[in-house]
C-alpha atoms as a PDB file:
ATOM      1  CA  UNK A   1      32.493 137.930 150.826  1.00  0.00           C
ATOM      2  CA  UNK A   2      34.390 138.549 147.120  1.00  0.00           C
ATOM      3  CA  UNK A   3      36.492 140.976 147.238  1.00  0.00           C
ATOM      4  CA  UNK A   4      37.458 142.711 143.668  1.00  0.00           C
ATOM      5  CA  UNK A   5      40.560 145.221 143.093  1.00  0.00           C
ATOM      6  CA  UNK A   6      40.539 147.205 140.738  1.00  0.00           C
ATOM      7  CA  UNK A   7      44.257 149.302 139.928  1.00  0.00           C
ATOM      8  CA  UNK A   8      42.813 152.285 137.606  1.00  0.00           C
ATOM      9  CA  UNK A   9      44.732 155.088 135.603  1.00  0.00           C
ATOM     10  CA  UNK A  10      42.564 157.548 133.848  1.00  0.00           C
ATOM     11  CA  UNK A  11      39.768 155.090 133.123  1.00  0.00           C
ATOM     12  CA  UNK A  12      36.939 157.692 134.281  1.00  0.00           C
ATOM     13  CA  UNK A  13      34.792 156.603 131.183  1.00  0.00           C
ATOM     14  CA  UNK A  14      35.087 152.669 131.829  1.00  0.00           C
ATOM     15  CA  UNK A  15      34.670 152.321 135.754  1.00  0.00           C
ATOM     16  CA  UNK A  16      30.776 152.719 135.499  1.00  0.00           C
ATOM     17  CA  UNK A  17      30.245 150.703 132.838  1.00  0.00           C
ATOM     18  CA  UNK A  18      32.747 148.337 134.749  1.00  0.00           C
ATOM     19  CA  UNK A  19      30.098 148.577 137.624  1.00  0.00           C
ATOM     20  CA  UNK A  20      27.360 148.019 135.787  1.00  0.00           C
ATOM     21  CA  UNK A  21      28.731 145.003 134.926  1.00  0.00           C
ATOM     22  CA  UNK A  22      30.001 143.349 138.308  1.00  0.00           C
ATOM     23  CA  UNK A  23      26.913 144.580 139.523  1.00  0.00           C
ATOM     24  CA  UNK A  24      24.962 141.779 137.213  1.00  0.00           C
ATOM     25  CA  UNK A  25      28.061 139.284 137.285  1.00  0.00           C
ATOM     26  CA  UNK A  26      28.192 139.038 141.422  1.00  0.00           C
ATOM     27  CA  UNK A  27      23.955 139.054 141.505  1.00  0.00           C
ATOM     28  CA  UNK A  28      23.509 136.907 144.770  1.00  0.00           C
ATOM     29  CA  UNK A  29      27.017 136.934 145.832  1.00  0.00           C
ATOM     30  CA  UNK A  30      28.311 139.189 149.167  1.00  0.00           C
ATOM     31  CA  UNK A  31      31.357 141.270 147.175  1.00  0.00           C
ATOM     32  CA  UNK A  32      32.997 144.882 147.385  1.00  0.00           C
ATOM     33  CA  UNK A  33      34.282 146.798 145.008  1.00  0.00           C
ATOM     34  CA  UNK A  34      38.120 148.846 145.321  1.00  0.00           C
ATOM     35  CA  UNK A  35      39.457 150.259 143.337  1.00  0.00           C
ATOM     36  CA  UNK A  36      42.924 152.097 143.415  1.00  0.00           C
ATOM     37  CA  UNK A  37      43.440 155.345 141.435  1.00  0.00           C
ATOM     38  CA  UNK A  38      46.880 155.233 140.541  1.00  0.00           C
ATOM     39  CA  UNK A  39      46.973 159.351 140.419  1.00  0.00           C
ATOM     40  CA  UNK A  40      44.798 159.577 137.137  1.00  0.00           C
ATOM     41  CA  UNK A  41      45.044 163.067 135.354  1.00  0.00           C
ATOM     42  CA  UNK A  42      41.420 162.927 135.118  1.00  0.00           C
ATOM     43  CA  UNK A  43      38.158 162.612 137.540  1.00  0.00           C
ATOM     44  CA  UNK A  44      38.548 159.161 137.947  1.00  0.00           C
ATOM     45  CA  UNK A  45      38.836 159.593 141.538  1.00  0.00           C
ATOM     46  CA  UNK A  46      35.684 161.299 141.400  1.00  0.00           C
ATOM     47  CA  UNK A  47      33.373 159.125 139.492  1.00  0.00           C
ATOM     48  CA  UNK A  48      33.958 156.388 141.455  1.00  0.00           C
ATOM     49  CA  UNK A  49      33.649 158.480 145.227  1.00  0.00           C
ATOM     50  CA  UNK A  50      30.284 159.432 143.260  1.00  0.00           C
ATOM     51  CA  UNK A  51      29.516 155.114 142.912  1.00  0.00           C
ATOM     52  CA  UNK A  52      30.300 155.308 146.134  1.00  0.00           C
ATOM     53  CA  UNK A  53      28.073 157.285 148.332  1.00  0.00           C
ATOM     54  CA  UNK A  54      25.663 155.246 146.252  1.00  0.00           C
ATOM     55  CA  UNK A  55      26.557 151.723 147.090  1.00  0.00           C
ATOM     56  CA  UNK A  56      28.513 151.107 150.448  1.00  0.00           C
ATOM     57  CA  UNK A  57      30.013 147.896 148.896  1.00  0.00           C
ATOM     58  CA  UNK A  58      32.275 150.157 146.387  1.00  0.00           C
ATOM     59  CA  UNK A  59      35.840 151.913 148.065  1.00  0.00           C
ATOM     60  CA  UNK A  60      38.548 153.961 146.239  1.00  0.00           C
ATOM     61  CA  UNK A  61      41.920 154.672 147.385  1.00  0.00           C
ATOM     62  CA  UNK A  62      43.834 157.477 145.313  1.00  0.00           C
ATOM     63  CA  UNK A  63      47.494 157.277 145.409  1.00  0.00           C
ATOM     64  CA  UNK A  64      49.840 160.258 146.165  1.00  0.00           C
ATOM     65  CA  UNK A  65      51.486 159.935 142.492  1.00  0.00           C
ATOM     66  CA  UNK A  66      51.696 157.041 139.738  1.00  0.00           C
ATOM     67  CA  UNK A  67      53.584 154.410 141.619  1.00  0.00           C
ATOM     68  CA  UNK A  68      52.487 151.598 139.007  1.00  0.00           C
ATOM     69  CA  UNK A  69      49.669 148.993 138.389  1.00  0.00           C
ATOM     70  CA  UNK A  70      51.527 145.983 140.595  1.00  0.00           C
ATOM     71  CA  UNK A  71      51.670 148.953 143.840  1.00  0.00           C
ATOM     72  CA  UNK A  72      48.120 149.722 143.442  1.00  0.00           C
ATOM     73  CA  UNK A  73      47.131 146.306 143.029  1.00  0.00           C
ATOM     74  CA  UNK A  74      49.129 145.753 146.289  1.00  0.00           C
ATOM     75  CA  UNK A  75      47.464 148.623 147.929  1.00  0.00           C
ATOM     76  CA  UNK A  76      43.691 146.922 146.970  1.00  0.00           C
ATOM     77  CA  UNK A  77      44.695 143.431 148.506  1.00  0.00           C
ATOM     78  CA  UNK A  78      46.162 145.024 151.620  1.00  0.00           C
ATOM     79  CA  UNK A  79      42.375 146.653 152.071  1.00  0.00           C
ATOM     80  CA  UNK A  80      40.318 143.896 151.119  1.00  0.00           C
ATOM     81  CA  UNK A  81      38.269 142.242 153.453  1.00  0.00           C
ATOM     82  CA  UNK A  82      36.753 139.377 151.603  1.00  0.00           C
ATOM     83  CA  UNK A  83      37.626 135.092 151.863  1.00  0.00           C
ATOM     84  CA  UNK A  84      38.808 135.496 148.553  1.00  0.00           C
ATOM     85  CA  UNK A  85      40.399 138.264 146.250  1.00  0.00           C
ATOM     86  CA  UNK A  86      40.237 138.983 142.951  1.00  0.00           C
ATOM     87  CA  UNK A  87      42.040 141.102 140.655  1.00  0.00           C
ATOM     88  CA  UNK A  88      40.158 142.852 137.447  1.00  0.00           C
ATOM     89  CA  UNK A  89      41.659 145.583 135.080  1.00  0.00           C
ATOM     90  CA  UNK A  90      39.261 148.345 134.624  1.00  0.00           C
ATOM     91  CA  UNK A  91      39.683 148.380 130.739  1.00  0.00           C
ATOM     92  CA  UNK A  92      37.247 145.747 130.312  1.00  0.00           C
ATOM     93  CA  UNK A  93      39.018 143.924 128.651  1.00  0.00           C
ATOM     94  CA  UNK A  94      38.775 141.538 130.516  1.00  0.00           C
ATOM     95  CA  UNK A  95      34.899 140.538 131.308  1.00  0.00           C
ATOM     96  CA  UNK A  96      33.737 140.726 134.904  1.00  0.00           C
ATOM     97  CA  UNK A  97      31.433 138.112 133.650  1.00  0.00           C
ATOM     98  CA  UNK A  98      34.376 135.527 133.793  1.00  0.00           C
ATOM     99  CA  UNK A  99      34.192 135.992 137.657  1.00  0.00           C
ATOM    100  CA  UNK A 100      31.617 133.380 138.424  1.00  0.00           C
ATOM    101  CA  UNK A 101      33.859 130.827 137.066  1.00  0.00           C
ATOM    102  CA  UNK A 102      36.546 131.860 138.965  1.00  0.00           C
ATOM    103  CA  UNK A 103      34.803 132.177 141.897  1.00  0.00           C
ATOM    104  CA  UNK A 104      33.004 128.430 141.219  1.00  0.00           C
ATOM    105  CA  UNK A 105      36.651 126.488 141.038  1.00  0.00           C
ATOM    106  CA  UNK A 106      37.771 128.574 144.416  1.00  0.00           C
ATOM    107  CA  UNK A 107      34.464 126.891 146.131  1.00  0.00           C
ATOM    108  CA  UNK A 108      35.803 123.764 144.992  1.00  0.00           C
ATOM    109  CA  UNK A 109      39.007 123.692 146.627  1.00  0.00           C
ATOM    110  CA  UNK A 110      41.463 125.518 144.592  1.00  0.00           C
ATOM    111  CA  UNK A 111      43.599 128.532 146.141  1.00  0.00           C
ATOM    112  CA  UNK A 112      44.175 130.407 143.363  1.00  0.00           C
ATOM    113  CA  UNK A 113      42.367 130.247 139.641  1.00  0.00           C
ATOM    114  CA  UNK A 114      44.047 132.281 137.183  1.00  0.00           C
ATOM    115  CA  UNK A 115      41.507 133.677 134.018  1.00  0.00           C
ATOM    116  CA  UNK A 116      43.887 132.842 131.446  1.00  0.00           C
ATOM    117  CA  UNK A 117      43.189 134.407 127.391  1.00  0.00           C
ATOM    118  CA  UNK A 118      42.478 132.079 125.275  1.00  0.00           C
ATOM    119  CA  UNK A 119      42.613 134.953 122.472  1.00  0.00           C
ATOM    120  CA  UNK A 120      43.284 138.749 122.307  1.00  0.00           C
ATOM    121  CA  UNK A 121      41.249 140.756 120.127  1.00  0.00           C
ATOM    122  CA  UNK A 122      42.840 144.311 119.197  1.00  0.00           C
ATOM    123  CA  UNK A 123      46.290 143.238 120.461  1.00  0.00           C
ATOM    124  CA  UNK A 124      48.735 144.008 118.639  1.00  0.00           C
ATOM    125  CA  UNK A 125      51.700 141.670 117.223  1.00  0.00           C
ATOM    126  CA  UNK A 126      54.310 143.320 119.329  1.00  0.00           C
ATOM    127  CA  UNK A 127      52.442 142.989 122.564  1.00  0.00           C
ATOM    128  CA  UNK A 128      51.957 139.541 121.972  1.00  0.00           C
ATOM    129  CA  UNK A 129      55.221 138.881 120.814  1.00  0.00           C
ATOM    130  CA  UNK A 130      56.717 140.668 124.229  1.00  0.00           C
ATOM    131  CA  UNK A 131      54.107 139.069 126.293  1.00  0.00           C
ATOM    132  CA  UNK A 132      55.287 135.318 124.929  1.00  0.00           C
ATOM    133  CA  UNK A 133      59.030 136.130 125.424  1.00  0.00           C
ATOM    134  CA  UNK A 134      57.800 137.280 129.059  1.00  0.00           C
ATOM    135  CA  UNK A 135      56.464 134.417 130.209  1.00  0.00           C
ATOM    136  CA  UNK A 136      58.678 132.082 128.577  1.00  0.00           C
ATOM    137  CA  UNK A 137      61.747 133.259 130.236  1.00  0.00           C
ATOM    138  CA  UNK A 138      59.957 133.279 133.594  1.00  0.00           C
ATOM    139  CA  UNK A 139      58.731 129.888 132.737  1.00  0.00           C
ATOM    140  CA  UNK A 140      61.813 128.420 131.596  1.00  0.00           C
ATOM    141  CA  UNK A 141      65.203 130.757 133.198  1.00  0.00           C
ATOM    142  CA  UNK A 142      63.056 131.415 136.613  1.00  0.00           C
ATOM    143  CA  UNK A 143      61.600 128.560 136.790  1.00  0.00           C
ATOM    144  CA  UNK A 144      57.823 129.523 137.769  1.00  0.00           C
ATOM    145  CA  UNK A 145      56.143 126.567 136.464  1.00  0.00           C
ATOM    146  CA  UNK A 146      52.802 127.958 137.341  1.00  0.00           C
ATOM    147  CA  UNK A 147      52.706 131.139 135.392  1.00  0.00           C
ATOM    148  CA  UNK A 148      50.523 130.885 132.945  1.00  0.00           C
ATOM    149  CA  UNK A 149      51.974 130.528 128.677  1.00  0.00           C
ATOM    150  CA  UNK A 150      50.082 132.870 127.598  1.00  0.00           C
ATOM    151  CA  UNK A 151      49.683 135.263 130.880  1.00  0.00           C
ATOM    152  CA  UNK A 152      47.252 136.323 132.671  1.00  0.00           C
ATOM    153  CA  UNK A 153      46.086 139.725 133.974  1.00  0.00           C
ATOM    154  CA  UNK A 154      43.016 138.871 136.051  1.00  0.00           C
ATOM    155  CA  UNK A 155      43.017 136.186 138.860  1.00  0.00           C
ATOM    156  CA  UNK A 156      41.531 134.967 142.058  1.00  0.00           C
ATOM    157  CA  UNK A 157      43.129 133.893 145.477  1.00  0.00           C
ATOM    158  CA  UNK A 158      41.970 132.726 148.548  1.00  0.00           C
ATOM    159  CA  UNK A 159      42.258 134.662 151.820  1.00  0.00           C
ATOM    160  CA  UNK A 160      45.310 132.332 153.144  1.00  0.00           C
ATOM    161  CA  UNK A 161      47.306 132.777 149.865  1.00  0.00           C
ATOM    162  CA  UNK A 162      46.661 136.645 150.078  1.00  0.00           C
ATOM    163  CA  UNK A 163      47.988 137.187 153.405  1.00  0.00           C
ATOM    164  CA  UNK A 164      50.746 135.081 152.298  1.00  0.00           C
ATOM    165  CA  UNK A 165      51.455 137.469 149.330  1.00  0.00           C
ATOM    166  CA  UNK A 166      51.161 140.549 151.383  1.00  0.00           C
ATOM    167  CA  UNK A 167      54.008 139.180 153.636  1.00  0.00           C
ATOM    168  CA  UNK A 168      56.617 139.794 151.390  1.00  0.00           C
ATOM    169  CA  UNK A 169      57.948 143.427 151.130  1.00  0.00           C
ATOM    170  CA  UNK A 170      59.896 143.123 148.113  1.00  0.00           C
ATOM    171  CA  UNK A 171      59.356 146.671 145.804  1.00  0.00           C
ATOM    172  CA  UNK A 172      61.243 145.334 142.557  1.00  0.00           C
ATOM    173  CA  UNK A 173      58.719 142.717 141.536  1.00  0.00           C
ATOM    174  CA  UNK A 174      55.981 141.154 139.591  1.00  0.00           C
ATOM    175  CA  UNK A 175      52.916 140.299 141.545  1.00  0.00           C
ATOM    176  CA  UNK A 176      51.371 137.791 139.021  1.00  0.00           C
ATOM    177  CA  UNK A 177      55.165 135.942 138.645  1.00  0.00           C
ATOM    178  CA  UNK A 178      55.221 135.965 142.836  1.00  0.00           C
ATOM    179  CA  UNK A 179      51.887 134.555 142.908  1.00  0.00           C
ATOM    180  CA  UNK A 180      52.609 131.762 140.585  1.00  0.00           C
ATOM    181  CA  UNK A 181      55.619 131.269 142.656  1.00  0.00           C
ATOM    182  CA  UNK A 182      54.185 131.045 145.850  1.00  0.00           C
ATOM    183  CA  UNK A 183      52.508 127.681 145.169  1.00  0.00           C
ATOM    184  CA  UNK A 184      49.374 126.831 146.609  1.00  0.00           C
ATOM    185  CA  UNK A 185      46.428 124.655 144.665  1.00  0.00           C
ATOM    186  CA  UNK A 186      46.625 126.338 141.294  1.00  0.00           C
ATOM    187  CA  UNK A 187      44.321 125.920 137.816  1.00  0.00           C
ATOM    188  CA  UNK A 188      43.088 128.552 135.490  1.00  0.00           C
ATOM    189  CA  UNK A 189      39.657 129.510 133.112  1.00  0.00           C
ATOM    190  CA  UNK A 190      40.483 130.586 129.370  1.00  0.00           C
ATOM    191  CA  UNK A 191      38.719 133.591 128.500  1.00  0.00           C
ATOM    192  CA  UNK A 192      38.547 135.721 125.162  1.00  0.00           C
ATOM    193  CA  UNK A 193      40.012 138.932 125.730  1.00  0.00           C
ATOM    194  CA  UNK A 194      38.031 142.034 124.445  1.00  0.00           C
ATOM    195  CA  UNK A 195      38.972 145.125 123.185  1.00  0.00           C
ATOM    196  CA  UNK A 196      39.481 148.259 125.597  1.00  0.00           C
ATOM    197  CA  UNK A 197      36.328 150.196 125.436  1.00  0.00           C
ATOM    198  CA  UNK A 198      37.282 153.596 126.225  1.00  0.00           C
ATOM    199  CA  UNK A 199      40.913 155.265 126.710  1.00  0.00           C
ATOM    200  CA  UNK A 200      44.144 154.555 125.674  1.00  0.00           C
ATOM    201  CA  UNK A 201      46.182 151.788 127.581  1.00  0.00           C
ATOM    202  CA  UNK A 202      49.196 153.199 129.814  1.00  0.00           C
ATOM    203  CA  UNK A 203      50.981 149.953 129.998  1.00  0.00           C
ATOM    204  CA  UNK A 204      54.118 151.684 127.310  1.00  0.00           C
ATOM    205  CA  UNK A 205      56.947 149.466 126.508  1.00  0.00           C
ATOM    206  CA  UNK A 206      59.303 151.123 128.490  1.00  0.00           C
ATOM    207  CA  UNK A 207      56.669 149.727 131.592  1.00  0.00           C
ATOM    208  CA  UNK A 208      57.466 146.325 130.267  1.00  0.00           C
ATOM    209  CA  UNK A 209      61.174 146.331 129.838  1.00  0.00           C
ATOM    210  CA  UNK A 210      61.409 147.402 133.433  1.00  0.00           C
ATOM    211  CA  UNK A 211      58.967 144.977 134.479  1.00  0.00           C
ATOM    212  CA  UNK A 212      61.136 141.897 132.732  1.00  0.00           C
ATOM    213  CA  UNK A 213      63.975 143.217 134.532  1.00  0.00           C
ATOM    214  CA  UNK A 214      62.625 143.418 137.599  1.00  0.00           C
ATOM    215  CA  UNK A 215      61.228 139.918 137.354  1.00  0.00           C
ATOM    216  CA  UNK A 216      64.381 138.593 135.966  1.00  0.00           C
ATOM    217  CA  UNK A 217      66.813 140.050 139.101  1.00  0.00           C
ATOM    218  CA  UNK A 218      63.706 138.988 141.703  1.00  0.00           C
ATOM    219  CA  UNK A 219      63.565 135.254 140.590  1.00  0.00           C
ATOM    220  CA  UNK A 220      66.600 134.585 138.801  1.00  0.00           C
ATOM    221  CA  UNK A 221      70.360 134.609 139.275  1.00  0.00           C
ATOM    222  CA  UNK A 222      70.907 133.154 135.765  1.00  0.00           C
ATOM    223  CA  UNK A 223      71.893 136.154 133.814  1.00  0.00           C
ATOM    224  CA  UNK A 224      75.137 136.762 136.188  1.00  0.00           C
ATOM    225  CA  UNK A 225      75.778 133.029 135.732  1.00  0.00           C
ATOM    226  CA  UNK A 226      75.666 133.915 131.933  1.00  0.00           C
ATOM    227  CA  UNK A 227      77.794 136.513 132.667  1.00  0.00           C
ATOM    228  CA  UNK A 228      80.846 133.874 134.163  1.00  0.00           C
ATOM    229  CA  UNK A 229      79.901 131.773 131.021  1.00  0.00           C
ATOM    230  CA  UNK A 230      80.448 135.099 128.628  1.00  0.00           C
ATOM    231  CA  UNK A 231      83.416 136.147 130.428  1.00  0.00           C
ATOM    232  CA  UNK A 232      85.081 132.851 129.818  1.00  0.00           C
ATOM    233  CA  UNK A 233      84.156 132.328 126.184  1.00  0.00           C
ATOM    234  CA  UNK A 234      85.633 136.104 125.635  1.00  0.00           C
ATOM    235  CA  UNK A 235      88.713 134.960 127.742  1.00  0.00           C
ATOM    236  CA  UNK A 236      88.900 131.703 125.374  1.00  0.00           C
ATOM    237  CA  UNK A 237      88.748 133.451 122.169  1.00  0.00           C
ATOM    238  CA  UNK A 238      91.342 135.970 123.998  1.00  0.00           C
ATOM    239  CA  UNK A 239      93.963 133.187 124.448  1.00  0.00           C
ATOM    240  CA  UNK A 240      93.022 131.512 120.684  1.00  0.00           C
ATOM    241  CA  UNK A 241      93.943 135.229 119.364  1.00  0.00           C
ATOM    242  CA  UNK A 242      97.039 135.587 120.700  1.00  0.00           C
ATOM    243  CA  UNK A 243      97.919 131.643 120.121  1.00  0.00           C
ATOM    244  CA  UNK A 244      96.821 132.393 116.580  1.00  0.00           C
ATOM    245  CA  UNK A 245      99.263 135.575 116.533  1.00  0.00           C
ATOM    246  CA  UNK A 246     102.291 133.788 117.722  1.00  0.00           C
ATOM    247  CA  UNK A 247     101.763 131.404 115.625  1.00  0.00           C
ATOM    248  CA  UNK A 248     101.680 133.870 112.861  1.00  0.00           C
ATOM    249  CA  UNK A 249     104.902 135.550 114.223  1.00  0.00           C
ATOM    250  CA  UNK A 250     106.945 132.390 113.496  1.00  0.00           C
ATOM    251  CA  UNK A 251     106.140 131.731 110.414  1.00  0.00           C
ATOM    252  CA  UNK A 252     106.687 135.197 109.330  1.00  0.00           C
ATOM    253  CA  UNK A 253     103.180 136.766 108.767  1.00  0.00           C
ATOM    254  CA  UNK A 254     103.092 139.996 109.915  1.00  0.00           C
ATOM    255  CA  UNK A 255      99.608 141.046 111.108  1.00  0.00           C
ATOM    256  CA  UNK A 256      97.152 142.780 108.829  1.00  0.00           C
ATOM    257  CA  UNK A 257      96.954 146.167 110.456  1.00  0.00           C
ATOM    258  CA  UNK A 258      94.770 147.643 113.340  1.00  0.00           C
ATOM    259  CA  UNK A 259      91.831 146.236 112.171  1.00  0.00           C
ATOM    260  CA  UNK A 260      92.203 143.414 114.608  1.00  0.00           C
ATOM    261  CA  UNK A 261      92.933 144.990 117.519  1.00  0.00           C
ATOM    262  CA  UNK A 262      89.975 147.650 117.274  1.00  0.00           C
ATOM    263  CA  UNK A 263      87.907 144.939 116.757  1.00  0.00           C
ATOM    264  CA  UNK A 264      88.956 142.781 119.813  1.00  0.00           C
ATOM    265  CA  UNK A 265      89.050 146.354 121.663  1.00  0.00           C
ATOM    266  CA  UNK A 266      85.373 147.092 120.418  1.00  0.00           C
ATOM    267  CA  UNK A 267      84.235 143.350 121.360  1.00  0.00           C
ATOM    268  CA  UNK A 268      85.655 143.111 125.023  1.00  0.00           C
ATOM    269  CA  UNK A 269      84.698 146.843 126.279  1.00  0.00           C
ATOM    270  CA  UNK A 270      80.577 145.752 124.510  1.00  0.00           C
ATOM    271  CA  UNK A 271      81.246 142.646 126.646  1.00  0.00           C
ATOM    272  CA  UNK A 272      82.372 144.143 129.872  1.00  0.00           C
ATOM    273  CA  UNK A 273      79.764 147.064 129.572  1.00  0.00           C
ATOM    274  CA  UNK A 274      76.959 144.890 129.013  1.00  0.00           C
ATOM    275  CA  UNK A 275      77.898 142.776 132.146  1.00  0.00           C
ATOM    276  CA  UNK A 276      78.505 145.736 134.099  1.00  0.00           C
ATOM    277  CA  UNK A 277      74.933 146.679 133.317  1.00  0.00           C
ATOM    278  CA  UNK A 278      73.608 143.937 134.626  1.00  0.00           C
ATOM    279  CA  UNK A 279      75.216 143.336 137.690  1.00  0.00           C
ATOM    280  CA  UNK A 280      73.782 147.673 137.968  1.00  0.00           C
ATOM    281  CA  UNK A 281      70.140 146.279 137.940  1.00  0.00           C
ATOM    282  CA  UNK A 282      70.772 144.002 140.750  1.00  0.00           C
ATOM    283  CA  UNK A 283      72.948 146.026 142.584  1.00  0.00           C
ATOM    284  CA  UNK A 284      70.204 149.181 141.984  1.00  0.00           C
ATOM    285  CA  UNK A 285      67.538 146.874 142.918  1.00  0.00           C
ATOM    286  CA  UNK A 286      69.130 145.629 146.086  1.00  0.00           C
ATOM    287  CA  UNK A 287      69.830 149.135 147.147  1.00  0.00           C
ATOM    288  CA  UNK A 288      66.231 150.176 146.580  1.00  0.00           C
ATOM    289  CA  UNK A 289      64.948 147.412 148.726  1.00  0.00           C
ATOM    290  CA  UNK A 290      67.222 148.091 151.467  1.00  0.00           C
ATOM    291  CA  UNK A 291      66.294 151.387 152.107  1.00  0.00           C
ATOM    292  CA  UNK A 292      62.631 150.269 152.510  1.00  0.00           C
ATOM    293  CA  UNK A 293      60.909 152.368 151.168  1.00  0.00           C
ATOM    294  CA  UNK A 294      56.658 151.807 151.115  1.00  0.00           C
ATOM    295  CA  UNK A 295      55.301 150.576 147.541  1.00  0.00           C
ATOM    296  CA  UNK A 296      52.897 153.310 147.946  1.00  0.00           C
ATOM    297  CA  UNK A 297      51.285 156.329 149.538  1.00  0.00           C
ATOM    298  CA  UNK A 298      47.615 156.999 149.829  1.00  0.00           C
ATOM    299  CA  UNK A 299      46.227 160.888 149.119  1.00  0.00           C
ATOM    300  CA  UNK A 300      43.025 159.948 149.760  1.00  0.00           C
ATOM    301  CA  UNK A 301      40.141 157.518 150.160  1.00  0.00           C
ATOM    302  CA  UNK A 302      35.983 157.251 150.074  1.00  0.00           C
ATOM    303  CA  UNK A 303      34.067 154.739 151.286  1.00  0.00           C
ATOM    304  CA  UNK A 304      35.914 153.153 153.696  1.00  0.00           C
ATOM    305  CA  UNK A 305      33.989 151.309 156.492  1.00  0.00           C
ATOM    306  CA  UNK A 306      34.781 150.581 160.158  1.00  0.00           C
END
């Protein structure tokens, strides 16, 4: 059996056409359906408990508040039942029809197939720009080789990689970048993205700051090491200034004011706030972990089975 998560905020208009559509893409395949309302403000809890007292193969899980797309995806793989999992937005924008493909290299032998875009229609030039930073500094500063260039938001694993995913307990962190990092047999489908059909996308900036940061401290330790390098190039141009000033004081050139000094004031406390503030987001994030805390909490469900 396929197994398909679905994390879902306020998407009450898109889940049955989302459906409609798995319905025709998985013809002849054993599958179920969850999906994980992430506390929508609408009745997208109800339309899909209405799906599913119709068809037993469809379960929801609604989550005691908005705890965040990568939670409620975790919450989906923790309930899935199927050999193999896969994970598909409910925007549409990415096609359930891709999931034949990805379920035709898994038969084949590979663990996990990512559905990679190929092109994004109705995205703008700042997401892509973020998105392309993103996954260049996980690429290149943390080192996951397997993320994808261009990312990825729909994938499939195999049952063995999925338990192996669900064994970490780590809050602070990016799914996709830990499943990339985890290993396994990996290779990937290109896809065109589409456009959302209905709603308005709740994936703000602000969502994807926090997410960098939280995949930077999880995966990297380079940003304190560029922290020691900082420190010591502020420290050398430190010791040139004041070489440079008594140097000045023996030839006789008195120094030009308090311009200098603000400046060297202004440049060290920017430097030493700015490291303080990261060493905060790993020291916040290592706090958060420690108290263990769950990702998420469930309000309510339909459609589970024994």
């Amino acid at each position: 059996m396929i197994s398909i998560v679905t994390p879902a905020f306020c998407e009450s208009a898109n889940l049955p056409l989302l459906y409609a559509r798995l319905s025709q893409a998985l013809a002849g395949e054993e599958w179920e359906w969850i999906v994980v309302d992430d506390h929508s403000t609408d009745d997208t809890f109800a339309v899909v408990a209405a799906l599913a007292r119709a068809d037993r193969r469809v379960r929801c899980f609604r989550l005691a508040r908005n705890f965040g797309s990568h939670p409620a995806i975790f919450c989906g793989l923790e309930k899935a039942k199927g050999r193999a999992v896969a994970v598909l937005a409910a925007d549409l924008e990415d096609p359930p029809e891709i999931l034949p493909s990805l379920i035709e290299k898994w038969q084949s032998g590979w663990q996990v197939v990512w559905a990679v875009r190929s092109r994004a229609r109705g995205e703008s030039l700042p997401a892509r720009l973020f998105s392309r930073i993103y996954h260049t500094l996980m690429r290149r500063l943390a080192g996951i080789e397997h993320l994808p260039d261009t990312g990825a938001d729909c994938f499939l694993a195999d049952r063995t990689v999925i338990d192996a995913l669900l064994s970490f307990g780590e809050r602070h962190n990016s799914l996709f970048v830990l499943l990339a990092w985890l290993g396994f047999r990996q290779t990937s489908v290109s896809y065109e993205k589409a456009e959302r059909a209905f709603g308005r996308s709740g994936w703000t900036m602000s969502k994807k700051v926090e997410l960098l940061i939280d995949s930077m401290s999880a995966f990297s330790c380079k940003p304190i090491r560029l922290m020691s390098v900082a420190g010591g190039l502020t420290a050398l141009a430190g010791f040139l200034g004041a070489c440079a000033a008594v140097f000045n004081a023996l030839l006789g050139r008195a120094p030009a004011g308090f311009s200098p000094v603000i400046i060297a004031v202004l440049l060290l406390g920017g430097v030493q706030m700015l490291m303080l503030g990261i060493l905060g987001e790993y020291v916040w994030r290592a706090l958060d972990e420690a108290r263990r805390r769950p990702r998420y909490v469930i309000e309510d469900s339909t459609g589970e089975q024994d």
